[in-house]
PDB file of N, CA and C in Angstrom:
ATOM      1  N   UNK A   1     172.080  56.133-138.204  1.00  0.00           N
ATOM      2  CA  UNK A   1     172.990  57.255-138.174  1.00  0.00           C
ATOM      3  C   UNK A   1     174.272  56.847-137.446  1.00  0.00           C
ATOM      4  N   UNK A   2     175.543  56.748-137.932  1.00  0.00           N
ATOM      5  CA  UNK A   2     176.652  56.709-137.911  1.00  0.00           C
ATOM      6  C   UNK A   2     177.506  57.900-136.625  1.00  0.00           C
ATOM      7  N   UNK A   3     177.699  57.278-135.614  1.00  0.00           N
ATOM      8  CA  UNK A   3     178.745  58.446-134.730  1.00  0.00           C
ATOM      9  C   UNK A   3     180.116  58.124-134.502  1.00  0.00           C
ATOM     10  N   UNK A   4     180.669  58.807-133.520  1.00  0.00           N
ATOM     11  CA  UNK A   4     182.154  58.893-133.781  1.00  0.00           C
ATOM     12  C   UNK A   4     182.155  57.407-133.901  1.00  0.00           C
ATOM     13  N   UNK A   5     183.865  57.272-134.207  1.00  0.00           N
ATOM     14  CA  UNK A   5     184.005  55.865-134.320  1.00  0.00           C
ATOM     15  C   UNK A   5     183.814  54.541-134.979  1.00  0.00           C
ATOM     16  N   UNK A   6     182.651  54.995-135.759  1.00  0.00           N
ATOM     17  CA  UNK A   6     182.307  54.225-137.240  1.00  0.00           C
ATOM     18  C   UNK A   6     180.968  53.705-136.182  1.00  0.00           C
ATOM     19  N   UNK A   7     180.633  53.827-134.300  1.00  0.00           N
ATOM     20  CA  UNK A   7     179.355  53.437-134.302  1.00  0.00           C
ATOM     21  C   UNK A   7     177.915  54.168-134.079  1.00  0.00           C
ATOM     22  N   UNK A   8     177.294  52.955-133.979  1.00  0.00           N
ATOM     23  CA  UNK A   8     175.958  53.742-133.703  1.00  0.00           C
ATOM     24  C   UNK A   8     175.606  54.503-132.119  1.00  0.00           C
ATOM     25  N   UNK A   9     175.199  55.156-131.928  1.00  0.00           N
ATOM     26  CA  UNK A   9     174.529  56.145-130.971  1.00  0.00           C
ATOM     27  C   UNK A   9     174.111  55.214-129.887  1.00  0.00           C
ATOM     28  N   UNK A  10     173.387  54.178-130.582  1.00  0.00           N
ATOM     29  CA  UNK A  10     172.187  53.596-129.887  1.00  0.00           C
ATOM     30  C   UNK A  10     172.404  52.041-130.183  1.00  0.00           C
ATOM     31  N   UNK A  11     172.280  50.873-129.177  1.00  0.00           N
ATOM     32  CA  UNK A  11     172.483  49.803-129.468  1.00  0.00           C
ATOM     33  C   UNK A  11     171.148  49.224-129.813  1.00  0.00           C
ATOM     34  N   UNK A  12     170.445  49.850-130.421  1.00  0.00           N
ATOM     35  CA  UNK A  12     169.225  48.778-130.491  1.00  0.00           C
ATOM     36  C   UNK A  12     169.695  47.630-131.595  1.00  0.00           C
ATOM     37  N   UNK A  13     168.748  46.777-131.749  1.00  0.00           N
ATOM     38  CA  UNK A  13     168.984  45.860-132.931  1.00  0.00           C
ATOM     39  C   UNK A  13     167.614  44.980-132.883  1.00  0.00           C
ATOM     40  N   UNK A  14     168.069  43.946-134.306  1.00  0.00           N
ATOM     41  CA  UNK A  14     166.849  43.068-134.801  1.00  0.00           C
ATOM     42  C   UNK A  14     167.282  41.729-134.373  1.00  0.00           C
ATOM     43  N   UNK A  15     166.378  41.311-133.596  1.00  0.00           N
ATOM     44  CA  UNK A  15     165.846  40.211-133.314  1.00  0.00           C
ATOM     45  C   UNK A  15     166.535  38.844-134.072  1.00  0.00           C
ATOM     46  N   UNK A  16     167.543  38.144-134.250  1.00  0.00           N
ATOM     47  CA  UNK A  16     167.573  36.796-135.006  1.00  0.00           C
ATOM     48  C   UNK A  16     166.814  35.653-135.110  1.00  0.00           C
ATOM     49  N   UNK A  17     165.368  35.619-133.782  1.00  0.00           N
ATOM     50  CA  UNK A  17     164.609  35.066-133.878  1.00  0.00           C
ATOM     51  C   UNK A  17     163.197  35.404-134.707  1.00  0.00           C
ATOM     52  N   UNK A  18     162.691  36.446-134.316  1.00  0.00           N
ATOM     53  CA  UNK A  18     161.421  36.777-135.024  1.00  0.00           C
ATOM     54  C   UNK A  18     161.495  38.181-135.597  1.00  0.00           C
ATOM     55  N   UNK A  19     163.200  38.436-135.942  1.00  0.00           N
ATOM     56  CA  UNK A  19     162.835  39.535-136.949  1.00  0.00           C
ATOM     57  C   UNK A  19     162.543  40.790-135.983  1.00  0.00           C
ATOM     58  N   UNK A  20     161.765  40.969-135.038  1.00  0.00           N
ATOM     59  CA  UNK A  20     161.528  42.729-134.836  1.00  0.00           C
ATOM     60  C   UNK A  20     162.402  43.479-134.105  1.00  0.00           C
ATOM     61  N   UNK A  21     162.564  44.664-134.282  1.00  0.00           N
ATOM     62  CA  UNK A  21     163.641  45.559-133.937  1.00  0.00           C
ATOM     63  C   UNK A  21     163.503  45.751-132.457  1.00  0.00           C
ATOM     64  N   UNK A  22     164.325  45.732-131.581  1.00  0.00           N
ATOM     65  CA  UNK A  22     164.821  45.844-130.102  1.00  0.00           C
ATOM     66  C   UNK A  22     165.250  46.718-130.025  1.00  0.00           C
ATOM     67  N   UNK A  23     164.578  47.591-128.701  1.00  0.00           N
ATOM     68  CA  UNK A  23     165.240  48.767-127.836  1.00  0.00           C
ATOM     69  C   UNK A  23     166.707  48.196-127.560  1.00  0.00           C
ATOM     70  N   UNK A  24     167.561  49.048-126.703  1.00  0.00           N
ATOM     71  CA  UNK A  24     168.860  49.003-125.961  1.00  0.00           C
ATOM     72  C   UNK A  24     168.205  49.163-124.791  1.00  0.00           C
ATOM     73  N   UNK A  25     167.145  50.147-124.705  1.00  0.00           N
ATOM     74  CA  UNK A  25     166.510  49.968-123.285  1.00  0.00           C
ATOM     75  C   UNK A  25     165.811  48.785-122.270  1.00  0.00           C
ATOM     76  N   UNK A  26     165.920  48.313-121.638  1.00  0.00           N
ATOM     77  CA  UNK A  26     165.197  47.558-121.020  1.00  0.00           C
ATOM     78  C   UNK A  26     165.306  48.098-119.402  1.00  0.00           C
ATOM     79  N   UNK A  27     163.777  48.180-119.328  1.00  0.00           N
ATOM     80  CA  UNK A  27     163.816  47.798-117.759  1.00  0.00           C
ATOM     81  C   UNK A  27     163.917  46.726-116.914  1.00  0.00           C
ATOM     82  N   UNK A  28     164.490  47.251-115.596  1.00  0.00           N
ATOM     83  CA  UNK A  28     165.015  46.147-114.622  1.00  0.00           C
ATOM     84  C   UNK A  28     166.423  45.648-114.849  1.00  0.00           C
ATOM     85  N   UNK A  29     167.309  46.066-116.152  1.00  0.00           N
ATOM     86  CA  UNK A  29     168.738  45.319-116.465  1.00  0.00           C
ATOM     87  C   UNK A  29     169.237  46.514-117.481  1.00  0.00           C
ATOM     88  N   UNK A  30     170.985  46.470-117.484  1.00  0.00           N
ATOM     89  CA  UNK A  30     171.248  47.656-117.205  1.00  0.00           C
ATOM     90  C   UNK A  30     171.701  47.296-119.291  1.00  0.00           C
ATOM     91  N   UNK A  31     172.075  45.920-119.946  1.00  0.00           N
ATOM     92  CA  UNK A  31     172.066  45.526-120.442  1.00  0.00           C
ATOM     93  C   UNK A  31     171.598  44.505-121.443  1.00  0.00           C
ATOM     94  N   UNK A  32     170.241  45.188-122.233  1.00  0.00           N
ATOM     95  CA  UNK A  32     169.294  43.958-122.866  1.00  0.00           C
ATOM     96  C   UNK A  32     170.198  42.978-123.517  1.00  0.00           C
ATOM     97  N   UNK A  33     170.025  41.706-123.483  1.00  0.00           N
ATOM     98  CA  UNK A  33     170.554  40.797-123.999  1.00  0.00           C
ATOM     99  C   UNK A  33     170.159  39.791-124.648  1.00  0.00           C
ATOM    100  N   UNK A  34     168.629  40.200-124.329  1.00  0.00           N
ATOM    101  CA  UNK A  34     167.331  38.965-125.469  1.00  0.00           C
ATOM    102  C   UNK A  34     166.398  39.886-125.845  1.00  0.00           C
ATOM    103  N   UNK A  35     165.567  39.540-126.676  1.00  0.00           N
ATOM    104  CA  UNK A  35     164.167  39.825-127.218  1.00  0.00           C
ATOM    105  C   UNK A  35     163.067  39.800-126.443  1.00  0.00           C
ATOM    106  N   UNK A  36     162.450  41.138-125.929  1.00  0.00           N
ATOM    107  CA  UNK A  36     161.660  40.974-125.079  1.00  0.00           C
ATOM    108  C   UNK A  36     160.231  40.005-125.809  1.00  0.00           C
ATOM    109  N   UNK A  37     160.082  39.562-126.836  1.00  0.00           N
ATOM    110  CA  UNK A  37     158.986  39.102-127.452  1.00  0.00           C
ATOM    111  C   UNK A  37     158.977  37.846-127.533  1.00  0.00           C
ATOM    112  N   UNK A  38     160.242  37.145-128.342  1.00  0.00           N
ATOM    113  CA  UNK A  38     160.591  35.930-128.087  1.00  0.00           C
ATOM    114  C   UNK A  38     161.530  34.840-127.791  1.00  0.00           C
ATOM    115  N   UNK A  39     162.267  36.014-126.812  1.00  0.00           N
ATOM    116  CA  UNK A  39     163.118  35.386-125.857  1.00  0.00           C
ATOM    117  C   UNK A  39     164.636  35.150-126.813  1.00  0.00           C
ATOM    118  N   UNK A  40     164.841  35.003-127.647  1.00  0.00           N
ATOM    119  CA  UNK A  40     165.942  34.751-128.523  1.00  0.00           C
ATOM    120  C   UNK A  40     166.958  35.575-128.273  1.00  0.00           C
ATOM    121  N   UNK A  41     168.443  35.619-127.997  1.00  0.00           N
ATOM    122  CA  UNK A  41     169.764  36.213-127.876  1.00  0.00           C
ATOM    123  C   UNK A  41     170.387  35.886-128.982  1.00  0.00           C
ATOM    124  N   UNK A  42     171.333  36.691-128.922  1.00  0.00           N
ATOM    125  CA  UNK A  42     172.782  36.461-129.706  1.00  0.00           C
ATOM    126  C   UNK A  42     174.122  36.303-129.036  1.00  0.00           C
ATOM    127  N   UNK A  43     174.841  35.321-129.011  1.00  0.00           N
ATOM    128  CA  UNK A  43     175.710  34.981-128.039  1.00  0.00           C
ATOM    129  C   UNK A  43     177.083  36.409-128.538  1.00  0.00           C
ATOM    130  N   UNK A  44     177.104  37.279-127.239  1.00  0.00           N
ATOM    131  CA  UNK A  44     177.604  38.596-127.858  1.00  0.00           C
ATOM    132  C   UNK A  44     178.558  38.801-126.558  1.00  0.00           C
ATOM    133  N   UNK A  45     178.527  38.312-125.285  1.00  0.00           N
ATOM    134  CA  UNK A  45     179.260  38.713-124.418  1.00  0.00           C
ATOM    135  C   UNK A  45     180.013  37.085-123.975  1.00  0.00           C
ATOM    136  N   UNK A  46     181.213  37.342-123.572  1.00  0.00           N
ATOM    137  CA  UNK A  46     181.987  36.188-122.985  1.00  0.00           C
ATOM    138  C   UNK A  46     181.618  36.447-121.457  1.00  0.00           C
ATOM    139  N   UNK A  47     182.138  36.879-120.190  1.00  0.00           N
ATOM    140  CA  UNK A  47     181.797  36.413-118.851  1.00  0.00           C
ATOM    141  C   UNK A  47     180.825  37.445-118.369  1.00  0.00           C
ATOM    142  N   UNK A  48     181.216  38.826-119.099  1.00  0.00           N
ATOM    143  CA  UNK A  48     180.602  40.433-118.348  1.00  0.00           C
ATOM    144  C   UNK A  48     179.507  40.532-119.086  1.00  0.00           C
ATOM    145  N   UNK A  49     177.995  40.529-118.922  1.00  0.00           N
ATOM    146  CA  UNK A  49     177.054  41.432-119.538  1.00  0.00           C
ATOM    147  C   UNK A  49     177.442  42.433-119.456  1.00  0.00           C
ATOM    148  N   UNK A  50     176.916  42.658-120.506  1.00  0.00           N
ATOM    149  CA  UNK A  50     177.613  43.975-121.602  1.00  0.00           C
ATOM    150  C   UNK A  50     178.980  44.260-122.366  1.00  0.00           C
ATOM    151  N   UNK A  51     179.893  43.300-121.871  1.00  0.00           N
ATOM    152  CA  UNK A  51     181.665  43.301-122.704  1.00  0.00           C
ATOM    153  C   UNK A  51     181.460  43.227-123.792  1.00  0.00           C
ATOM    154  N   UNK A  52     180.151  42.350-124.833  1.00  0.00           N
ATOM    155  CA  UNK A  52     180.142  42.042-126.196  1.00  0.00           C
ATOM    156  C   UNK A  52     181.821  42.034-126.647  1.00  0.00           C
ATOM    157  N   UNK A  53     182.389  40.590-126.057  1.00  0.00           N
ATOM    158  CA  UNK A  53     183.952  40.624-126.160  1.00  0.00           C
ATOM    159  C   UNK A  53     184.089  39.148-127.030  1.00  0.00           C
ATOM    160  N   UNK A  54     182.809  38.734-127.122  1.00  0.00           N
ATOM    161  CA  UNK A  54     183.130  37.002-127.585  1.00  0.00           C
ATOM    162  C   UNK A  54     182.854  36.725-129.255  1.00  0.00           C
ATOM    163  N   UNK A  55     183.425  36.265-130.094  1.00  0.00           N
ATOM    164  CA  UNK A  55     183.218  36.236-131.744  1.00  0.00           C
ATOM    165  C   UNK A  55     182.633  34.918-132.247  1.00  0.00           C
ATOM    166  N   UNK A  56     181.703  34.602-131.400  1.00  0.00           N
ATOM    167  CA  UNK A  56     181.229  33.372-131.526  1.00  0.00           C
ATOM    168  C   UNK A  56     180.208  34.274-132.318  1.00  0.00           C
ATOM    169  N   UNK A  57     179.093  34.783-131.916  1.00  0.00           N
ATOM    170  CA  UNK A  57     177.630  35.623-132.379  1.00  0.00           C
ATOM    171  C   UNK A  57     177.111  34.520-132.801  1.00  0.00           C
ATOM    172  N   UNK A  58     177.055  33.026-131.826  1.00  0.00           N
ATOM    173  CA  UNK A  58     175.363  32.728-133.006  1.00  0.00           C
ATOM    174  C   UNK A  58     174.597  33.155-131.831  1.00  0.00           C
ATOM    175  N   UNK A  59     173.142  32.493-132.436  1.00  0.00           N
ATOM    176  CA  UNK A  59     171.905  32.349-131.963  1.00  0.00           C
ATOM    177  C   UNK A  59     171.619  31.568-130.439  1.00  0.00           C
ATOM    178  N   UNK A  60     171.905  32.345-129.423  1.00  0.00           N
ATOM    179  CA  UNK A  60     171.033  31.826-128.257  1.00  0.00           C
ATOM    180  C   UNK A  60     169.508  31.439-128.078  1.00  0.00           C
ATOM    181  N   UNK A  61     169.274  30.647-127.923  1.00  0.00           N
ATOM    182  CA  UNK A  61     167.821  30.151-128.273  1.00  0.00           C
ATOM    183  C   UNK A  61     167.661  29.502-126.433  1.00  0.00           C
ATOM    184  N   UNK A  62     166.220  30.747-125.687  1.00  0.00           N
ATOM    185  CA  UNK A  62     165.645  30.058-124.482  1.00  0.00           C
ATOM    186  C   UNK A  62     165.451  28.687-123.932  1.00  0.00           C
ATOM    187  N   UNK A  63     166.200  28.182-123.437  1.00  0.00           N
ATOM    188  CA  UNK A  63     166.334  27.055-122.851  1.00  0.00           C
ATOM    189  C   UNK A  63     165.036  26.626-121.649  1.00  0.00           C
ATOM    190  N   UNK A  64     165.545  27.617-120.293  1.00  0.00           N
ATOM    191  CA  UNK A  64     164.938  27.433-119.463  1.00  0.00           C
ATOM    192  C   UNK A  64     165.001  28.419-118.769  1.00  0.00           C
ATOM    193  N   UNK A  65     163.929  28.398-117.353  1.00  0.00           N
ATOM    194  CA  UNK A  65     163.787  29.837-116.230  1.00  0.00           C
ATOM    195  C   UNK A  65     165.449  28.749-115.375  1.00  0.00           C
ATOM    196  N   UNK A  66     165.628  29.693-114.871  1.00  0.00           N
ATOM    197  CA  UNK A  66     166.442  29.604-112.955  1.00  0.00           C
ATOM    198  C   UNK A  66     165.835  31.169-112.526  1.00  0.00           C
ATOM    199  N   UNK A  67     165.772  30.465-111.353  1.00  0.00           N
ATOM    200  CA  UNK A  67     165.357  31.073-110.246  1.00  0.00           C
ATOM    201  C   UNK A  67     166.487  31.962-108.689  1.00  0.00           C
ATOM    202  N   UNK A  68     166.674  32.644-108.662  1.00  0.00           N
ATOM    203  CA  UNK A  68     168.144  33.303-107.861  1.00  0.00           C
ATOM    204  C   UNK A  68     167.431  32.880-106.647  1.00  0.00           C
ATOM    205  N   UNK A  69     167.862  32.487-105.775  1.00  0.00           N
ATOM    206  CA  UNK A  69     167.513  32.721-103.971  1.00  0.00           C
ATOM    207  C   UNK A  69     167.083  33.798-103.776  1.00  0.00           C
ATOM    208  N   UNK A  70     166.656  34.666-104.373  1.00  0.00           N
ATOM    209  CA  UNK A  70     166.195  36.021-103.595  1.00  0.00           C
ATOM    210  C   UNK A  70     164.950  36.027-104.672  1.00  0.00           C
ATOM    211  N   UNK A  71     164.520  34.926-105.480  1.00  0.00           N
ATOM    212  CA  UNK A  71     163.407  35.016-106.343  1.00  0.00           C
ATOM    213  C   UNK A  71     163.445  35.394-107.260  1.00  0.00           C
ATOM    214  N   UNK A  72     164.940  35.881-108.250  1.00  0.00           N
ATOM    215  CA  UNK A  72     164.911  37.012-109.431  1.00  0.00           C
ATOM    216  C   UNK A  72     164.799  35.897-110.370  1.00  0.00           C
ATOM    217  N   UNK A  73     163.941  36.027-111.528  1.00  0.00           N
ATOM    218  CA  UNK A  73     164.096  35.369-112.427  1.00  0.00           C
ATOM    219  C   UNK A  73     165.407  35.212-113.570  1.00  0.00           C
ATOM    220  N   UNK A  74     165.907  33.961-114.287  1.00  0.00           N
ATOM    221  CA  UNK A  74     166.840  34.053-115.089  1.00  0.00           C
ATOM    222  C   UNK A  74     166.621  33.321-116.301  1.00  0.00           C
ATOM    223  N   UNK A  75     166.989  33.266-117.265  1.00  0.00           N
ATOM    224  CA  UNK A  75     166.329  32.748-118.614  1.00  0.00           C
ATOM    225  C   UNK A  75     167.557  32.245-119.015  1.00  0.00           C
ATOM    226  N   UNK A  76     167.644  30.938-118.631  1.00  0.00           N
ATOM    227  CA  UNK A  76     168.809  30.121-119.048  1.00  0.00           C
ATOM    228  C   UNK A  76     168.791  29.931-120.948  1.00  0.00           C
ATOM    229  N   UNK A  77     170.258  30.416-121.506  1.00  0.00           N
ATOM    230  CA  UNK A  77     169.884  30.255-123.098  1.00  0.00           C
ATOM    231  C   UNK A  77     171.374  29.643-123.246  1.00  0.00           C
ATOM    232  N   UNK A  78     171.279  28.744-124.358  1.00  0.00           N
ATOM    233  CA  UNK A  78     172.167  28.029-125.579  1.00  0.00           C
ATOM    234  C   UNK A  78     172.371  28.438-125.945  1.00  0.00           C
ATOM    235  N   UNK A  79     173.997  28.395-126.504  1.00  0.00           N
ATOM    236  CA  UNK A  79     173.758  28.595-127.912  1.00  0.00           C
ATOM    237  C   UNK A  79     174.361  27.368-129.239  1.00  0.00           C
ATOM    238  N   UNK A  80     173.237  27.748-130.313  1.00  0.00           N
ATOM    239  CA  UNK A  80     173.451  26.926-131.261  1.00  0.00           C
ATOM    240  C   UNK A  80     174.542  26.591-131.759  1.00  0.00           C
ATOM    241  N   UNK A  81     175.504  27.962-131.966  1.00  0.00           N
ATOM    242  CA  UNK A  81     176.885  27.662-132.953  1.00  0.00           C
ATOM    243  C   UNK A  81     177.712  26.596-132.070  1.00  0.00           C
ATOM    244  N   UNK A  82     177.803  27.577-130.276  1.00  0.00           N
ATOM    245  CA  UNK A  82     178.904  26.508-129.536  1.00  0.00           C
ATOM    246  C   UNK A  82     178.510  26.014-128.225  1.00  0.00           C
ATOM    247  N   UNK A  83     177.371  25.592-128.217  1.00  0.00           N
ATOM    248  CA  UNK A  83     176.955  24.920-126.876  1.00  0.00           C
ATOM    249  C   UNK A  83     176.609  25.445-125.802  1.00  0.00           C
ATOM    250  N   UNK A  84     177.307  26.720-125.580  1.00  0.00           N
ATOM    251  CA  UNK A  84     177.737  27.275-124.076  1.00  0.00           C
ATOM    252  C   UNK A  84     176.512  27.994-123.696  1.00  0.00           C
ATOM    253  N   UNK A  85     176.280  27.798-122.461  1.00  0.00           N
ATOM    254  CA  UNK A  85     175.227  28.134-121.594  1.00  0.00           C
ATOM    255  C   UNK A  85     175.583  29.570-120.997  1.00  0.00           C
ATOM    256  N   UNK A  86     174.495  30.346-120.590  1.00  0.00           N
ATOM    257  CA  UNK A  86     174.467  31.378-119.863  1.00  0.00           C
ATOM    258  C   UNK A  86     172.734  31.461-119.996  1.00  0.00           C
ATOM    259  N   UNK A  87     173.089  32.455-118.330  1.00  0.00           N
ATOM    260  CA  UNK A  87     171.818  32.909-117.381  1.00  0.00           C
ATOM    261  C   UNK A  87     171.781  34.157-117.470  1.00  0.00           C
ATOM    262  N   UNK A  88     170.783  34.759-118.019  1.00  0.00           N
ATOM    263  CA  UNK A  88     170.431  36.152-118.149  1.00  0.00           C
ATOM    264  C   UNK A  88     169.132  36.699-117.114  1.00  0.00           C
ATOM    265  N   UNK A  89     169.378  37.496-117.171  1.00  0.00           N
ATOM    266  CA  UNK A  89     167.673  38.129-115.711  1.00  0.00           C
ATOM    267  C   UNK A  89     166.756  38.664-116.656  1.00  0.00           C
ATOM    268  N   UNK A  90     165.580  38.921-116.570  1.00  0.00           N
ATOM    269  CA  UNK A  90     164.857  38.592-117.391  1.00  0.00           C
ATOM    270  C   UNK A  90     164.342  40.489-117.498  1.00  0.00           C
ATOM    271  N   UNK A  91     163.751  41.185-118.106  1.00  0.00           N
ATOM    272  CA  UNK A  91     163.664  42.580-118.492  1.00  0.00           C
ATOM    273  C   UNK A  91     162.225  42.733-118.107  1.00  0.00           C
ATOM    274  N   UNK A  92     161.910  43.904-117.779  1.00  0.00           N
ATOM    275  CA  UNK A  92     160.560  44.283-117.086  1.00  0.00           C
ATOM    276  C   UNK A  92     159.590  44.058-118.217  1.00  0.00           C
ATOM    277  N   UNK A  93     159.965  44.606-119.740  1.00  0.00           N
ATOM    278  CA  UNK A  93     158.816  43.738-120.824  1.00  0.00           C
ATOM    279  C   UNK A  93     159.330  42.988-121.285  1.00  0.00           C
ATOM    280  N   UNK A  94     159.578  41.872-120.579  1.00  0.00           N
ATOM    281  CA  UNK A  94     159.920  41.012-121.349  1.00  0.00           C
ATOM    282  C   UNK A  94     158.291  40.300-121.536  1.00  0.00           C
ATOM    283  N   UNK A  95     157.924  39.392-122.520  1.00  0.00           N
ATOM    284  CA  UNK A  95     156.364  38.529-122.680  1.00  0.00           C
ATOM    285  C   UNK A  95     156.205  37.770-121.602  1.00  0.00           C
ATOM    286  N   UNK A  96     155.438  37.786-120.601  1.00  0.00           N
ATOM    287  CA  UNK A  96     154.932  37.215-119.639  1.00  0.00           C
ATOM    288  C   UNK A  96     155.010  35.946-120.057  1.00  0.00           C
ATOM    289  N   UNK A  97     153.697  36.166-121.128  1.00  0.00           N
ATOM    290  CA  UNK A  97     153.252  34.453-121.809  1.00  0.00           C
ATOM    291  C   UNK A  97     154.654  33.599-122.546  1.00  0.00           C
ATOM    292  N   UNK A  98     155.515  34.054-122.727  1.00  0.00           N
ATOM    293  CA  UNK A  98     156.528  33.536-123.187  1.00  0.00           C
ATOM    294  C   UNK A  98     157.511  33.190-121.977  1.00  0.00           C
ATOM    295  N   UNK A  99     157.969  34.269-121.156  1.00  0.00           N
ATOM    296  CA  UNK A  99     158.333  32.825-120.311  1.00  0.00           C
ATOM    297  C   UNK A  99     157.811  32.375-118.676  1.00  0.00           C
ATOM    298  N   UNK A 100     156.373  32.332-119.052  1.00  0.00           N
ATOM    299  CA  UNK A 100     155.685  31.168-118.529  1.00  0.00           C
ATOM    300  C   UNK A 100     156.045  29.953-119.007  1.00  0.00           C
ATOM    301  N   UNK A 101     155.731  29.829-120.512  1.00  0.00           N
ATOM    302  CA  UNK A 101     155.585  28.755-121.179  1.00  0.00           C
ATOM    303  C   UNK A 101     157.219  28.125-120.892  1.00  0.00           C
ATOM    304  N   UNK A 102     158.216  28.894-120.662  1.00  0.00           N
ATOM    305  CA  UNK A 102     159.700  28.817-120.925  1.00  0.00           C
ATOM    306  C   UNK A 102     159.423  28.125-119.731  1.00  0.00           C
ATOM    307  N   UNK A 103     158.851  28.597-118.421  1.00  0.00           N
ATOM    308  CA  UNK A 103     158.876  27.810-117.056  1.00  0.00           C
ATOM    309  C   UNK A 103     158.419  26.621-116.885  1.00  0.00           C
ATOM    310  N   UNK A 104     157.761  26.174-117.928  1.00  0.00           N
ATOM    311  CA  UNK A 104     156.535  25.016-117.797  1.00  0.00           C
ATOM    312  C   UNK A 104     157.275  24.064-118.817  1.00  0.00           C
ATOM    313  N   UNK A 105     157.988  24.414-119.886  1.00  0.00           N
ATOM    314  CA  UNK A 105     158.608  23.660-120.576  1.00  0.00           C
ATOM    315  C   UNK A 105     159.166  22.721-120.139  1.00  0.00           C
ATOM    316  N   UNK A 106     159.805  21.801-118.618  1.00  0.00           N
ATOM    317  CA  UNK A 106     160.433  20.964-118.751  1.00  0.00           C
ATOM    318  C   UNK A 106     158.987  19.959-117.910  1.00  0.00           C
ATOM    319  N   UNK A 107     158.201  20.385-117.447  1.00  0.00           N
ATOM    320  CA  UNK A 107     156.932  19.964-116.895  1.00  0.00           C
ATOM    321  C   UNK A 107     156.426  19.529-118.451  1.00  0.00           C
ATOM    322  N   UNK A 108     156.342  20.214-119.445  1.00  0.00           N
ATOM    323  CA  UNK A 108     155.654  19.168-120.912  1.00  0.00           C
ATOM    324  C   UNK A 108     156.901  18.479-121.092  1.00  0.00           C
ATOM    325  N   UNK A 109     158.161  18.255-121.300  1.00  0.00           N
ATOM    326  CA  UNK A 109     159.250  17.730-121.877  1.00  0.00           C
ATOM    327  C   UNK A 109     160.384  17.276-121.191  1.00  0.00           C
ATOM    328  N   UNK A 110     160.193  16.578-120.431  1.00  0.00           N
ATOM    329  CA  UNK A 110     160.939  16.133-119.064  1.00  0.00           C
ATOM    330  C   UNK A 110     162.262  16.265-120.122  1.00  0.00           C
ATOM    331  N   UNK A 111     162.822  15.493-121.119  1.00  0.00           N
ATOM    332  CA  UNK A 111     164.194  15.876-121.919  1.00  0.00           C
ATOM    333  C   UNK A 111     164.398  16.881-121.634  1.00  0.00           C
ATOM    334  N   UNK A 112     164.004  18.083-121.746  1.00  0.00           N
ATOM    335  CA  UNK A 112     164.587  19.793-121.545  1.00  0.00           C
ATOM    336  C   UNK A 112     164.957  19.561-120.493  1.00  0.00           C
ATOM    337  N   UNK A 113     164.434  18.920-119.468  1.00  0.00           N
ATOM    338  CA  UNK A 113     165.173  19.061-117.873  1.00  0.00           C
ATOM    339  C   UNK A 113     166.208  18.215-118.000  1.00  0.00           C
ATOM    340  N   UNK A 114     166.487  17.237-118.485  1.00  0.00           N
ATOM    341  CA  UNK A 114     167.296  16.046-118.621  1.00  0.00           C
ATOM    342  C   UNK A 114     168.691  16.948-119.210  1.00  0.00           C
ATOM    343  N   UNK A 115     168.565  17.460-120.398  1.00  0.00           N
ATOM    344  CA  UNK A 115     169.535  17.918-121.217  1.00  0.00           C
ATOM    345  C   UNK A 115     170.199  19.142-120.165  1.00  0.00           C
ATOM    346  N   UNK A 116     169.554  20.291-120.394  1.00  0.00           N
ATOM    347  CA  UNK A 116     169.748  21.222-118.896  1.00  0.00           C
ATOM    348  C   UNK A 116     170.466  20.428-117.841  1.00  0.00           C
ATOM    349  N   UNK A 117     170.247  19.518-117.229  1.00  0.00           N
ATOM    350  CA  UNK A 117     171.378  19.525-116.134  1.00  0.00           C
ATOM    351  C   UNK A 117     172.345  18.565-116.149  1.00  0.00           C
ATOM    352  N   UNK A 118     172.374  18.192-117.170  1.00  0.00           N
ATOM    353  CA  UNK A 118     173.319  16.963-117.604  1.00  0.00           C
ATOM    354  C   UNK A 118     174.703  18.123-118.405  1.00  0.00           C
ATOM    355  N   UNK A 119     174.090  19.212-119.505  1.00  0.00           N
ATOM    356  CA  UNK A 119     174.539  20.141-119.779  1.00  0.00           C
ATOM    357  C   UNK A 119     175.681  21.035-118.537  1.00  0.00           C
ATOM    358  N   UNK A 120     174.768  21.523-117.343  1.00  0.00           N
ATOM    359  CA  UNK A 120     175.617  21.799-116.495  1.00  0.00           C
ATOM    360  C   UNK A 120     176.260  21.130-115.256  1.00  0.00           C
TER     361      UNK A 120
END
């Protein structure tokens, strides 16, 4: 359903990774910015979560966890079209088991750690 302005009401959307439809809601962040299922973004904001100011839109694909000094988790993501990195905080449903595995990933694949900080 269509409101003023030519937009929608509601920012939900579909997934570019596995397809399923996403709340706008997320708990714990005031701005969902990945797939609580399988972690996948769309590169949609330039410096501000939430500006959606940047016309790049590809596919951010989960890289890695960072960790804030105060313990908050962050889900470091790529993106495919132009390289550029960003750290997102991670959403109250976001899949546990998904980023565990995201945390453990450079422990199986020492390269992911290699690329990651050579990257930044």
């Amino acid at each position: 359903m269509l409101h003023e302005h030519g937009r929608h009401r509601s920012h939900d959307f579909r997934c570019v990774g596995c397809r399923l439809d996403v709340p706008s809601v997320a708990p714990g962040t005031a701005h969902r910015n990945h797939c609580p299922t399988c972690l996948v973004s769309l590169h949609v904001d330039r410096r501000v979560p939430g500006d959606r100011d940047t016309s790049c839109r590809g596919r951010m694909d989960a890289l890695s966890i960072s960790v804030r000094p105060d313990g908050e988790w962050m889900i470091v993501h790529q993106c495919a079209a132009c390289g550029e990195l960003s750290a997102n905080r991670i959403a109250g449903d976001d899949n546990a088991l998904a980023l565990v595995r995201l945390a453990l990933r450079p422990l199986r694949d020492p390269h992911v750690a290699s690329k990651a900080l050579v990257t930044l």
